[in-house]
Protein backbone atom coordinates (compact mmCIF):
# COMPACT_ATOMS: atom_id res chain seq x y z
CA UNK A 1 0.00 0.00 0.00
CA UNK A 2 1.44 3.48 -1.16
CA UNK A 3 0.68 6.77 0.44
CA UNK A 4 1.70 10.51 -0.50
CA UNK A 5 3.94 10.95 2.80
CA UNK A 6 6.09 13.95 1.39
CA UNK A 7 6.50 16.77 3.60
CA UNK A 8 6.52 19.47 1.23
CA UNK A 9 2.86 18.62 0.14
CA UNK A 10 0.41 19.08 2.22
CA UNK A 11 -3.04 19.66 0.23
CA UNK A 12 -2.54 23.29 -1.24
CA UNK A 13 0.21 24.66 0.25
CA UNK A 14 3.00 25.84 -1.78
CA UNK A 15 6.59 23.79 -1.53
CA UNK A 16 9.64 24.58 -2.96
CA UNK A 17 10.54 23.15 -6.32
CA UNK A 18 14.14 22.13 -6.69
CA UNK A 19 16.63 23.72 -8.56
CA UNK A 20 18.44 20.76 -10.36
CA UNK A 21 16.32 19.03 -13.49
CA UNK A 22 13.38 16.91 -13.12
CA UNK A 23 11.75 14.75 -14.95
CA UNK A 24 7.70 14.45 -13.45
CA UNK A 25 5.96 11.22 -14.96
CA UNK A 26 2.82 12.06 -12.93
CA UNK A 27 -0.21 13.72 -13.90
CA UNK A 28 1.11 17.00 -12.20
CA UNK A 29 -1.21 16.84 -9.33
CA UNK A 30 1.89 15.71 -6.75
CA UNK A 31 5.58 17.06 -6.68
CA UNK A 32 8.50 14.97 -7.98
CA UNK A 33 9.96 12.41 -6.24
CA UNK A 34 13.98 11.52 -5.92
CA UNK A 35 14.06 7.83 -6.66
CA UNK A 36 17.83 7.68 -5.43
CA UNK A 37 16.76 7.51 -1.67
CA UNK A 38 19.08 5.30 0.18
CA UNK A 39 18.60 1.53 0.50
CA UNK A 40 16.20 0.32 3.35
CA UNK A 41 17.12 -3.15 5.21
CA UNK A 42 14.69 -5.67 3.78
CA UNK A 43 14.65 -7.21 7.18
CA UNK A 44 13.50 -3.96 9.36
CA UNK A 45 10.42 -3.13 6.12
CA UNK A 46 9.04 -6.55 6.42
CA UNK A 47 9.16 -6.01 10.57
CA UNK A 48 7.62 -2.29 9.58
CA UNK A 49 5.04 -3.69 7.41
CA UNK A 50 3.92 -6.38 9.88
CA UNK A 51 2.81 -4.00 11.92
CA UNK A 52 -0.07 -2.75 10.00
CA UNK A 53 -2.90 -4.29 10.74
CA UNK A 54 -5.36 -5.38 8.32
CA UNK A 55 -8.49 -7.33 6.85
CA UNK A 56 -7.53 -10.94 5.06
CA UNK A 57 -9.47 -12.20 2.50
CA UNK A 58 -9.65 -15.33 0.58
CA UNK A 59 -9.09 -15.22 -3.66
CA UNK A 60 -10.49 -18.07 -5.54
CA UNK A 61 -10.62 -18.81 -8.91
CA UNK A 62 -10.69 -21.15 -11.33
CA UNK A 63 -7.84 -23.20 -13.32
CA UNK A 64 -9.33 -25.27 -15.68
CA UNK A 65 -11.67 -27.19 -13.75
CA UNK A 66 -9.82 -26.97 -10.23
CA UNK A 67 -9.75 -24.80 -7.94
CA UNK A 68 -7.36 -22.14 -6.93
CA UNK A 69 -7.14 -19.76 -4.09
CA UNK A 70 -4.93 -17.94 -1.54
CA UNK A 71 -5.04 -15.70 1.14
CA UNK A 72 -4.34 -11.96 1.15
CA UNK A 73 -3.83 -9.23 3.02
CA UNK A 74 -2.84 -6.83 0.96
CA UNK A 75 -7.17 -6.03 -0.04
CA UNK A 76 -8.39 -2.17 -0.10
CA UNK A 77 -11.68 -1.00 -1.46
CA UNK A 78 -10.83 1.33 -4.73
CA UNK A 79 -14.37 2.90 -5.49
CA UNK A 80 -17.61 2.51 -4.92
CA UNK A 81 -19.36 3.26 -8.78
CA UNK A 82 -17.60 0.93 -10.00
CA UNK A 83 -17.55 -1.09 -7.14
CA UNK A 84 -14.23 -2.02 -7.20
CA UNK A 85 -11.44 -3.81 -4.65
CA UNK A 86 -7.57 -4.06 -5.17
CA UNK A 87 -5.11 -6.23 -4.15
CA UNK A 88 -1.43 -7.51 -4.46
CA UNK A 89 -0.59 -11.09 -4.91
CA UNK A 90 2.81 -12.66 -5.01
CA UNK A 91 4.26 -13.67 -8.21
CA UNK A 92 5.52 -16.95 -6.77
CA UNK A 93 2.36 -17.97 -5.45
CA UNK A 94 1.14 -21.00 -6.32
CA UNK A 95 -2.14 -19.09 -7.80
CA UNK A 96 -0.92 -16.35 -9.26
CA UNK A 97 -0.78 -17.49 -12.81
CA UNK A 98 -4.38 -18.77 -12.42
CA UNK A 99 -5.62 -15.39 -11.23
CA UNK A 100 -4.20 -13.86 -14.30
CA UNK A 101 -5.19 -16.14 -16.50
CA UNK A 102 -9.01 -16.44 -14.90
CA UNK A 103 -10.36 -13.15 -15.56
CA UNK A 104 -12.88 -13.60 -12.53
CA UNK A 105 -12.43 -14.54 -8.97
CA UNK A 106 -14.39 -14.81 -6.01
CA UNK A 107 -13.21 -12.65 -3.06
CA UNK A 108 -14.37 -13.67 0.53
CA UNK A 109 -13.69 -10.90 3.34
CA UNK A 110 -13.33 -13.83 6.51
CA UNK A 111 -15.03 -12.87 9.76
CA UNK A 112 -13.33 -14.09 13.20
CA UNK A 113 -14.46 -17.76 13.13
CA UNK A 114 -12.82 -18.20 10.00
CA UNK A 115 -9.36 -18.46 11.40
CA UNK A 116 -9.18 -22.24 10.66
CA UNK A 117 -10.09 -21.70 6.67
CA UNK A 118 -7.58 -18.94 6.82
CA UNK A 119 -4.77 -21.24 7.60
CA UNK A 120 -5.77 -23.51 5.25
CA UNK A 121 -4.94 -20.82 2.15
CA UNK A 122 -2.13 -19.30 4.17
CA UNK A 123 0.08 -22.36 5.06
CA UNK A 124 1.19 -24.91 2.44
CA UNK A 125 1.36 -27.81 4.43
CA UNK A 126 -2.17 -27.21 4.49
CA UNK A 127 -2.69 -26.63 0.94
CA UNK A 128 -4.24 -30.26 0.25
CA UNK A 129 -7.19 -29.39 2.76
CA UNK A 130 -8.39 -25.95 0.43
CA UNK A 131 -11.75 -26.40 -0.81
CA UNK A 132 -12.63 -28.99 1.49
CA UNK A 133 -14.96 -27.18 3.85
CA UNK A 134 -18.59 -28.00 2.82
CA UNK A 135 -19.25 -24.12 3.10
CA UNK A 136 -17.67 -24.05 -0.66
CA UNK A 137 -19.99 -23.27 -3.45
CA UNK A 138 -17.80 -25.84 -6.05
CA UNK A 139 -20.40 -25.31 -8.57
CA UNK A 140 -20.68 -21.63 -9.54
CA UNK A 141 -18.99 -21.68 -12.92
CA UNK A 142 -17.22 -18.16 -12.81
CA UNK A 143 -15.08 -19.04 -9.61
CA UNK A 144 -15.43 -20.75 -6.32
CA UNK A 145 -17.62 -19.14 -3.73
CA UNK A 146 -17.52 -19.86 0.22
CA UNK A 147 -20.27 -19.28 1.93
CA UNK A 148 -18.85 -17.57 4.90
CA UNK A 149 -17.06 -14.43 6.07
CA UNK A 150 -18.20 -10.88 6.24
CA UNK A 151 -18.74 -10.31 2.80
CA UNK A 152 -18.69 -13.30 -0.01
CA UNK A 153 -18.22 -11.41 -3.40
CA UNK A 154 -18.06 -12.45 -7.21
CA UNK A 155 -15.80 -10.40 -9.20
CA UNK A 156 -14.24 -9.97 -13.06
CA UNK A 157 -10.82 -8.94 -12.92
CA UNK A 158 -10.46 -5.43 -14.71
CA UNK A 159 -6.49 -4.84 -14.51
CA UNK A 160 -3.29 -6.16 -13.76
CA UNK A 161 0.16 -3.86 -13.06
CA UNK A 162 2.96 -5.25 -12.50
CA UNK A 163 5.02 -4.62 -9.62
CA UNK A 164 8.33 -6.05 -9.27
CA UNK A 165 7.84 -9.23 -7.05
CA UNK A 166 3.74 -8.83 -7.16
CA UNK A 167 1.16 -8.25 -9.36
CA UNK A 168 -1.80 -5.81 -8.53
CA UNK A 169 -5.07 -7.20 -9.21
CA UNK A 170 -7.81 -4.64 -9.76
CA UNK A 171 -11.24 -6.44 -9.53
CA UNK A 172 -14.91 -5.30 -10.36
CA UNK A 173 -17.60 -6.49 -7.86
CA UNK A 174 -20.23 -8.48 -9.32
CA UNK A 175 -22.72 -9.74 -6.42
CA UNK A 176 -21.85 -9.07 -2.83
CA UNK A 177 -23.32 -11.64 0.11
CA UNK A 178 -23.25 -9.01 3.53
CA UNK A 179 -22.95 -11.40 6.87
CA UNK A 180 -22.96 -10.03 10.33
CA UNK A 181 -19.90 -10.69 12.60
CA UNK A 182 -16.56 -9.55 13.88
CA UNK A 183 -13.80 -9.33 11.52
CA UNK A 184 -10.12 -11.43 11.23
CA UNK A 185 -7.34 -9.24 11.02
CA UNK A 186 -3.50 -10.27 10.27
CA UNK A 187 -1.33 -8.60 12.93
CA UNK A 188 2.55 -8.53 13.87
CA UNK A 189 2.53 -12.01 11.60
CA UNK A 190 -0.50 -13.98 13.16
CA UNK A 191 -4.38 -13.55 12.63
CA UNK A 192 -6.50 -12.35 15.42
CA UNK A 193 -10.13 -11.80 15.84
CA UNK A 194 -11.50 -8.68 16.91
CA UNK A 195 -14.55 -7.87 18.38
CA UNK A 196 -17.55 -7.09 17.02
């Protein structure tokens, strides 16, 4: 997840431009950004990023006739006309290449009591149990569906960018299933359930 954290632009006010050539690729609504900033240890941004706390969601699709999934929790709503959700998936998962080649998925945000289907996407030792819950909806022919979770939601993918070692996926809601409960969040490298 990016955000505009430069100091010298904050809304409307007025920053300094600097002095030395620049080359903007952006639409001209931000300043320019130096892309020489000095390394950052791999080890301390994947500490950094574990501590943001956020939703997790189950992807499924389809390969062929089997079915593919994983767990991310990299998911953020885009828009709301078009209803739209991004997220990020690894380019060595074992899905990825599915997803691409799909062109719809199923996207289930997982509520608290979902921790043990979770783990089941997350972990590959586990990967021989996905799908196996009877909560799966095996039959829907544009991807699998579980029954479960906050929000259950068929989806055609829209976009892909790359992005080095990930691929964003940028997906267009189809039909979205509302359930009531409290929601699983992934936290300093674990899942917890919060309160509702």
């Amino acid at each position: 997840m990016a955000f505009d954290a430069d100091p010298r632009w904050l809304g409307d006010a007025a920053w300094q431009a600097p002095t030395w050539p620049v080359v903007d690729a952006s639409s001209g609504a931000e300043p320019p950004y130096d892309l020489h900033t000095p390394p950052v240890d791999p080890a301390a941004f994947k500490d950094a990023l574990a501590r943001l706390a956020s939703g997790v969601a189950i992807v499924s699709c389809w390969d062929g006739a089997t079915p593919r999934g994983l767990l991310v929790s990299s998911i953020t709503g885009l828009s709301v006309e078009p209803p739209r959700f991004l997220f990020c998936v690894r380019k060595e998962a074992s899905s990825h290449d599915a997803l691409l080649a799909a062109g719809a998925c199923g996207v289930t945000i997982l509520a608290a009591d979902d921790e043990a289907e979770a783990l089941r996407f997350a972990l590959p030792a586990q990967a021989h149990e996905r799908f196996t819950d009877p909560r799966w909806d095996l039959a829907t022919p544009s991807a699998p569906r579980l029954h479960a979770g906050l929000t259950s939601t068929a989806c055609v993918i829209d976009q892909t960018i790359d992005a080095g070692g990930h691929t964003i996926v940028l997906v267009t809601a189809t039909h979205v299933t509302i359930r009531p409960g409290a929601p699983l969040v992934a936290y300093d490298r674990a899942l917890h359930a919060l309160p509702a």
